[in-house]
PDB file of N, CA and C in Angstrom:
ATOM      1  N   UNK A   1       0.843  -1.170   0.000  1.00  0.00           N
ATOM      2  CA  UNK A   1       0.000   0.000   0.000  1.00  0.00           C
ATOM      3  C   UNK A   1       0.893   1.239   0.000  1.00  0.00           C
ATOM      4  N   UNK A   2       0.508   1.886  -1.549  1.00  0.00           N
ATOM      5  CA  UNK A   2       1.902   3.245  -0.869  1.00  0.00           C
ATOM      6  C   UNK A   2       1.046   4.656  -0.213  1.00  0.00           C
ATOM      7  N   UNK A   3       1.514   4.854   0.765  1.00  0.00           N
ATOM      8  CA  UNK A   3       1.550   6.219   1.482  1.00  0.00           C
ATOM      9  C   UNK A   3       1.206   7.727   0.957  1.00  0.00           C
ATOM     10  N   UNK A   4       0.106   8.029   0.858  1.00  0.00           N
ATOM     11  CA  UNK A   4       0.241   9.747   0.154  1.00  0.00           C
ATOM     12  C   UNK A   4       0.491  10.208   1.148  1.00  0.00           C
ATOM     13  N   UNK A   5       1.465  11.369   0.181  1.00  0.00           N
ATOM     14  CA  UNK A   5       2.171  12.477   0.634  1.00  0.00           C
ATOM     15  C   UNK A   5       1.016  13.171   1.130  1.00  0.00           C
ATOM     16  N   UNK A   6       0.729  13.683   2.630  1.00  0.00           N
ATOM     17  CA  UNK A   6      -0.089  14.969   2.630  1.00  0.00           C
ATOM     18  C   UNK A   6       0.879  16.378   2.548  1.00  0.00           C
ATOM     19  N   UNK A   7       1.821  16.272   3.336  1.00  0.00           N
ATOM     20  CA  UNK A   7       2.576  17.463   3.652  1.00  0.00           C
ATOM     21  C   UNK A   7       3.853  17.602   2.318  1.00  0.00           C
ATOM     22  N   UNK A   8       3.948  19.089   2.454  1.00  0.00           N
ATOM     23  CA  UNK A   8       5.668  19.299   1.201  1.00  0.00           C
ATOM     24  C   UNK A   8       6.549  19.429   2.149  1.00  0.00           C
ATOM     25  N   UNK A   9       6.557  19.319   3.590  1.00  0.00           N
ATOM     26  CA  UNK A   9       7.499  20.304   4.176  1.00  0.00           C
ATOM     27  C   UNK A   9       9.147  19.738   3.909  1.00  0.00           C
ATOM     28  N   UNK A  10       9.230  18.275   3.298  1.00  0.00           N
ATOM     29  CA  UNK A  10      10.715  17.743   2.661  1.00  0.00           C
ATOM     30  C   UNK A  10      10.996  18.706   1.353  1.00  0.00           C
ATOM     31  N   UNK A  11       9.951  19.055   0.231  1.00  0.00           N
ATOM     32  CA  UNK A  11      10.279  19.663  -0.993  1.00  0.00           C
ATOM     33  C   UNK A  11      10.293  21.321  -0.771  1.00  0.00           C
ATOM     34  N   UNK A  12       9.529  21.550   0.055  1.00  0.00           N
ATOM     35  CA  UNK A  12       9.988  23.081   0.760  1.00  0.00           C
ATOM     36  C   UNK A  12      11.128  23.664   1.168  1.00  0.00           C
ATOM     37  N   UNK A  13      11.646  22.088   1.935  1.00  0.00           N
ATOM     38  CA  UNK A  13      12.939  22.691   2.539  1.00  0.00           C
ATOM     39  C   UNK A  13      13.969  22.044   1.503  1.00  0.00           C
ATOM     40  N   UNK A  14      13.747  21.139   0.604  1.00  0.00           N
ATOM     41  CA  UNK A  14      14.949  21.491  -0.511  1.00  0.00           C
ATOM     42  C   UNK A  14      14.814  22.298  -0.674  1.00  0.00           C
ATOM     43  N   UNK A  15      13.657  22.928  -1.503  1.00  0.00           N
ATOM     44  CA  UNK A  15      13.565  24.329  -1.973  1.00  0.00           C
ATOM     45  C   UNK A  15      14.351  25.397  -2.109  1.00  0.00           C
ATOM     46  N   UNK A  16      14.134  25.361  -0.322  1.00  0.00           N
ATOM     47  CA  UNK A  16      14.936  26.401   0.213  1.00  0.00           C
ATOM     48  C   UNK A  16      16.208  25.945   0.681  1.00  0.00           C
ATOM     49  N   UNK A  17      17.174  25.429   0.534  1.00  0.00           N
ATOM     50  CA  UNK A  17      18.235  24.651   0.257  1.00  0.00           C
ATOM     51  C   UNK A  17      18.488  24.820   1.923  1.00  0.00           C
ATOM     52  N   UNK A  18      17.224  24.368   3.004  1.00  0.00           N
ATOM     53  CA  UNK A  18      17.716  23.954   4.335  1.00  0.00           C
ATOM     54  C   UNK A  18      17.795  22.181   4.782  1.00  0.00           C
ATOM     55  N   UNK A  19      18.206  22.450   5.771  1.00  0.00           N
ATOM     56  CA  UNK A  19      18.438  21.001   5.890  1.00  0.00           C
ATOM     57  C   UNK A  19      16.919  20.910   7.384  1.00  0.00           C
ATOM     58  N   UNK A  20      16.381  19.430   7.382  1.00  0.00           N
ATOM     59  CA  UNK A  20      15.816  18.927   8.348  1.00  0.00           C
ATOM     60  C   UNK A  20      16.628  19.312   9.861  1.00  0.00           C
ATOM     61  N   UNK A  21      17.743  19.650  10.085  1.00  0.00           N
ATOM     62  CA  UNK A  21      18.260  19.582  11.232  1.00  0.00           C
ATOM     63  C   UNK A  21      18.431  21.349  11.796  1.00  0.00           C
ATOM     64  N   UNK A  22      18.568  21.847  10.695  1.00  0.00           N
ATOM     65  CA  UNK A  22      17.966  23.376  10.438  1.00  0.00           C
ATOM     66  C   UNK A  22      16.589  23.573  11.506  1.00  0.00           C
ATOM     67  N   UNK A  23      15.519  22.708  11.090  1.00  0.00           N
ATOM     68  CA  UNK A  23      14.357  23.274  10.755  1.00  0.00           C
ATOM     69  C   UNK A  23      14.120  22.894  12.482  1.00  0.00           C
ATOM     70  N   UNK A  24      14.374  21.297  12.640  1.00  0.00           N
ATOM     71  CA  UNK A  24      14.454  20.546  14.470  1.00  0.00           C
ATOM     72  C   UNK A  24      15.254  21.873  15.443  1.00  0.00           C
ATOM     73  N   UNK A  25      16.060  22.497  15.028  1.00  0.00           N
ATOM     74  CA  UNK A  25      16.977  23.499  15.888  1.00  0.00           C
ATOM     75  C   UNK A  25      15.723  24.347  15.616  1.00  0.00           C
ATOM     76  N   UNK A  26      15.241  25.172  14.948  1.00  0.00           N
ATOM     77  CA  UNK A  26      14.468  26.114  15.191  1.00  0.00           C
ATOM     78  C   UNK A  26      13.455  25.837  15.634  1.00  0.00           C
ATOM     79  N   UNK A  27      12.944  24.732  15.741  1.00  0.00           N
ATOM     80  CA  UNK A  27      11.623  24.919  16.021  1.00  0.00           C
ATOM     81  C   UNK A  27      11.484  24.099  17.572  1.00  0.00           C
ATOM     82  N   UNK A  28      12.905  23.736  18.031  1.00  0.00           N
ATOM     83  CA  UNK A  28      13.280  22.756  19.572  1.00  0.00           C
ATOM     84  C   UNK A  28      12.901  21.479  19.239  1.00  0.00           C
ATOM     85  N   UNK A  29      12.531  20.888  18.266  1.00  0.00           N
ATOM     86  CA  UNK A  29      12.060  19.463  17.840  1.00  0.00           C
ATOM     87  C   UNK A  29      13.523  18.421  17.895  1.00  0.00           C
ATOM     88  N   UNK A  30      12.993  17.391  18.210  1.00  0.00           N
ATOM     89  CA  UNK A  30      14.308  16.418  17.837  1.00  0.00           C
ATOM     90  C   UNK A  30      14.079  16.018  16.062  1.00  0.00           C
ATOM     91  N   UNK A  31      15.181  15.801  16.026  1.00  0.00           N
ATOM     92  CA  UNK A  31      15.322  15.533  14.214  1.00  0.00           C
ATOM     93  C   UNK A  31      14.753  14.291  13.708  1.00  0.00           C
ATOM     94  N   UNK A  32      14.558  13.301  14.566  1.00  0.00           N
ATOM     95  CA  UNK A  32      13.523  12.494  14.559  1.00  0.00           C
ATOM     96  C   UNK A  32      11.881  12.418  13.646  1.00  0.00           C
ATOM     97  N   UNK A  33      11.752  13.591  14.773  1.00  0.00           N
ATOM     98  CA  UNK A  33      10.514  14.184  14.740  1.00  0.00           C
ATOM     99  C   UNK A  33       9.921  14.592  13.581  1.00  0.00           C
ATOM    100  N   UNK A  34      10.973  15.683  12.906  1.00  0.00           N
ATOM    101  CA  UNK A  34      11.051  16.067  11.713  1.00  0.00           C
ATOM    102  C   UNK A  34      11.297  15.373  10.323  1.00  0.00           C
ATOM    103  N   UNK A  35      12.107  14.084  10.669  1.00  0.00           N
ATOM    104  CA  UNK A  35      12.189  13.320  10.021  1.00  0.00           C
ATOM    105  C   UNK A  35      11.116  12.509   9.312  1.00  0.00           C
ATOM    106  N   UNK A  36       9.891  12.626  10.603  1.00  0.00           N
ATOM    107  CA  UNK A  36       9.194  11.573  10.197  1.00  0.00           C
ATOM    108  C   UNK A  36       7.779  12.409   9.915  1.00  0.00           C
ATOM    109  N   UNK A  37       7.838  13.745  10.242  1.00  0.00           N
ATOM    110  CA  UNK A  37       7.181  14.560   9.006  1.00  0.00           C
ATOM    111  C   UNK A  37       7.681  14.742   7.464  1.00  0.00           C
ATOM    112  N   UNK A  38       8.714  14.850   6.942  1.00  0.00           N
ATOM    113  CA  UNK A  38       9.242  14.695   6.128  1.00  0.00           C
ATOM    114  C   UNK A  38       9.104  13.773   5.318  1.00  0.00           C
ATOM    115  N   UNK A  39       8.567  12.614   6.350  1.00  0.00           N
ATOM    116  CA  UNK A  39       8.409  10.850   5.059  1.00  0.00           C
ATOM    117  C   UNK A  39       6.715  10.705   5.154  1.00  0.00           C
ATOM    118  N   UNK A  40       6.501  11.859   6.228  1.00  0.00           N
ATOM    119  CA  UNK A  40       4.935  11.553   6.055  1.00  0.00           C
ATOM    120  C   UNK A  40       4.193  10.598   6.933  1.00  0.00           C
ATOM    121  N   UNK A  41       4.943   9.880   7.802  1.00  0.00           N
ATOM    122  CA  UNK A  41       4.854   9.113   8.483  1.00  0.00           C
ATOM    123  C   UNK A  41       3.677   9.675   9.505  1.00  0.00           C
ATOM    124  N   UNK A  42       3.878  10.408   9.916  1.00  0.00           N
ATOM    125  CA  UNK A  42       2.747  11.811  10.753  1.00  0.00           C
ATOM    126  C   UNK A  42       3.210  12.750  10.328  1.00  0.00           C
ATOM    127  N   UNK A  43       2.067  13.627  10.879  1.00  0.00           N
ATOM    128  CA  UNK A  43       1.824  14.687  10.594  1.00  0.00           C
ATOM    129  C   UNK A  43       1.901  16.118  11.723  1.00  0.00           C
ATOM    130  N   UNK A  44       2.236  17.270  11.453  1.00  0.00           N
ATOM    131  CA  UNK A  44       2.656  17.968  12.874  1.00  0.00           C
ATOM    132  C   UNK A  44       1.577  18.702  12.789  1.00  0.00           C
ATOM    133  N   UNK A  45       1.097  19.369  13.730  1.00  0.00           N
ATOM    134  CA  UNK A  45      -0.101  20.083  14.412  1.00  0.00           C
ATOM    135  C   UNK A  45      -0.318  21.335  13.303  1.00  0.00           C
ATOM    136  N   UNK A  46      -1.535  21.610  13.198  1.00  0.00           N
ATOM    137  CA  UNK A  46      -1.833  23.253  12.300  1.00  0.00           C
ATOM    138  C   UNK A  46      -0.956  24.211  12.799  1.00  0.00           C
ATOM    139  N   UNK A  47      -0.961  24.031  14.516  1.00  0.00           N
ATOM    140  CA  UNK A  47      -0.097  25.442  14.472  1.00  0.00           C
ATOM    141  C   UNK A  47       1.605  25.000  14.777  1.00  0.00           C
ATOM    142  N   UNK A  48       1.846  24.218  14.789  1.00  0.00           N
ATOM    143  CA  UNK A  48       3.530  23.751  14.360  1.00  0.00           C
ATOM    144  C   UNK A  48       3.500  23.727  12.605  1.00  0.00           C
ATOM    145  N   UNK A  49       2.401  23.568  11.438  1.00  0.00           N
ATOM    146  CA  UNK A  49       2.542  24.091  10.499  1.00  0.00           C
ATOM    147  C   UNK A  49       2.735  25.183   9.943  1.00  0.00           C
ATOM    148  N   UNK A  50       2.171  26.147  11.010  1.00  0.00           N
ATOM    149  CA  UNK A  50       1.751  27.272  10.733  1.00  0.00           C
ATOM    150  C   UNK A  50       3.555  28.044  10.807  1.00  0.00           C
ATOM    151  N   UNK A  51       3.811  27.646  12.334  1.00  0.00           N
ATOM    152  CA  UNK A  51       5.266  28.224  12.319  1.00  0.00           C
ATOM    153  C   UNK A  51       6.303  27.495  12.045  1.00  0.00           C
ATOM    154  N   UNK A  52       6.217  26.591  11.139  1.00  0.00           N
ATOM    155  CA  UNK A  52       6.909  25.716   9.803  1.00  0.00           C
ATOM    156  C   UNK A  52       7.049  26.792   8.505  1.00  0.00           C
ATOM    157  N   UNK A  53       5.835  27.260   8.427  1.00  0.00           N
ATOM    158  CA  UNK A  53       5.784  28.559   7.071  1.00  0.00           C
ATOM    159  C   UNK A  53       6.435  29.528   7.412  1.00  0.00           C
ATOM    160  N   UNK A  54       6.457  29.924   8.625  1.00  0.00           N
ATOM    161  CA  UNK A  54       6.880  31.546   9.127  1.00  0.00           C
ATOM    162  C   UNK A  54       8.208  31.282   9.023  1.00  0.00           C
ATOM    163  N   UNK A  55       8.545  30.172   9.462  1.00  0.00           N
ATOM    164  CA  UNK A  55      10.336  30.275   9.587  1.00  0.00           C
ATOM    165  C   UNK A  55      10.669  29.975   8.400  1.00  0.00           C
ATOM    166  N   UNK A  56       9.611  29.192   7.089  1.00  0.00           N
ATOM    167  CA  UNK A  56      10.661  29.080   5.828  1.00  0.00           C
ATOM    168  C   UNK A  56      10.326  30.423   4.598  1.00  0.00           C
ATOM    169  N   UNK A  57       9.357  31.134   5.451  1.00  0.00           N
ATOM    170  CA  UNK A  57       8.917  32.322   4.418  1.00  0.00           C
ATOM    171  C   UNK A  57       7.985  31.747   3.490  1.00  0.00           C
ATOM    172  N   UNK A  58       6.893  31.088   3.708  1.00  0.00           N
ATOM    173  CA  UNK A  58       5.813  30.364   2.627  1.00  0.00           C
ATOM    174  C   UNK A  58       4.832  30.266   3.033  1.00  0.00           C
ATOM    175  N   UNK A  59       3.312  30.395   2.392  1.00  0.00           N
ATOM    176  CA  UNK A  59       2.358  29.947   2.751  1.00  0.00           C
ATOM    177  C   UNK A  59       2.017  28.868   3.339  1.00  0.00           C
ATOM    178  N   UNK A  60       0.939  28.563   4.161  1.00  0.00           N
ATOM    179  CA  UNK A  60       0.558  27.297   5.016  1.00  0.00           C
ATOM    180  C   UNK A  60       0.362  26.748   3.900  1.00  0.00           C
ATOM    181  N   UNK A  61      -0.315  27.254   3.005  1.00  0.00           N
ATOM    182  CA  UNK A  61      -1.031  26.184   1.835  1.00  0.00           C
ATOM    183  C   UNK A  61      -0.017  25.440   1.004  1.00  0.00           C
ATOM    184  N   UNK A  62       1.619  26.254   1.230  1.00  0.00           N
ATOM    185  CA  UNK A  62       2.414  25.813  -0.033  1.00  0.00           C
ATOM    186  C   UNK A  62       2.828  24.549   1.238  1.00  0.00           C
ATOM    187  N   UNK A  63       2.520  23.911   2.320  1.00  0.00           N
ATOM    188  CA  UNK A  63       3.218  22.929   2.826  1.00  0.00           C
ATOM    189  C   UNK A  63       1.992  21.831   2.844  1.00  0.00           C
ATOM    190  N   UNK A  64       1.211  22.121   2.079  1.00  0.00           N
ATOM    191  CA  UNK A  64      -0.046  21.176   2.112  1.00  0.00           C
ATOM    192  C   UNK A  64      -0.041  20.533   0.723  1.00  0.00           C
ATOM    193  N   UNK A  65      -0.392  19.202   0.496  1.00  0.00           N
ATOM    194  CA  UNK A  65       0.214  18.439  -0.872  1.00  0.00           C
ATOM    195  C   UNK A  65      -1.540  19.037  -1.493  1.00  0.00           C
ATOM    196  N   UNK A  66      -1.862  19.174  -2.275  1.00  0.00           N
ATOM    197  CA  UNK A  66      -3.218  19.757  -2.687  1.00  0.00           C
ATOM    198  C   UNK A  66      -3.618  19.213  -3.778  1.00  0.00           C
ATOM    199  N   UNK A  67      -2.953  18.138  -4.413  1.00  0.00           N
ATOM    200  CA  UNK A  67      -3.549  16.758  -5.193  1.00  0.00           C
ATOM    201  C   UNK A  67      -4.422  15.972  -4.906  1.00  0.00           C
ATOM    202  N   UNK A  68      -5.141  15.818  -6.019  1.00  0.00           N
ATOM    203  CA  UNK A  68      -6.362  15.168  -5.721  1.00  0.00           C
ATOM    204  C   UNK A  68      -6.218  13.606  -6.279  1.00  0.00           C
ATOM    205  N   UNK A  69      -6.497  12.613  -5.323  1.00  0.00           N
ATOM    206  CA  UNK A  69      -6.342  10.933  -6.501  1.00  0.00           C
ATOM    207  C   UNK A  69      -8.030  10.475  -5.695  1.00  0.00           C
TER     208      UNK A  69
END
């Protein structure tokens, strides 16, 4: 069974040429954590999304996968 992506926050932060361990330091998360937003595995709270956008400079919406299957 494969996994949809809900979240971009892995193609965001290529994007923005940061790293996951970047993002765990700013936001006090273990890299873990982030990691396993990143594969999608879970998912982090609206408002840990919210200041996911603020710190990479992007809309909430641009960290939301918005494909439809």
């Amino acid at each position: 069974m494969s996994r949809k992506a809900i979240n971009r926050i892995k193609v965001v932060l290529v994007e923005k040429n940061l790293s996951s361990k970047w993002l765990a330091e700013q936001l006090g998360k273990n890299e873990a954590t982030i990691s396993r937003w990143c594969t999608n595995d879970v998912q982090p709270t609206l408002n840990t999304l919210a200041s996911i956008a603020e710190l990479l400079g992007v809309q909430i919406t641009d960290l939301i996968n918005n494909e439809q299957k």
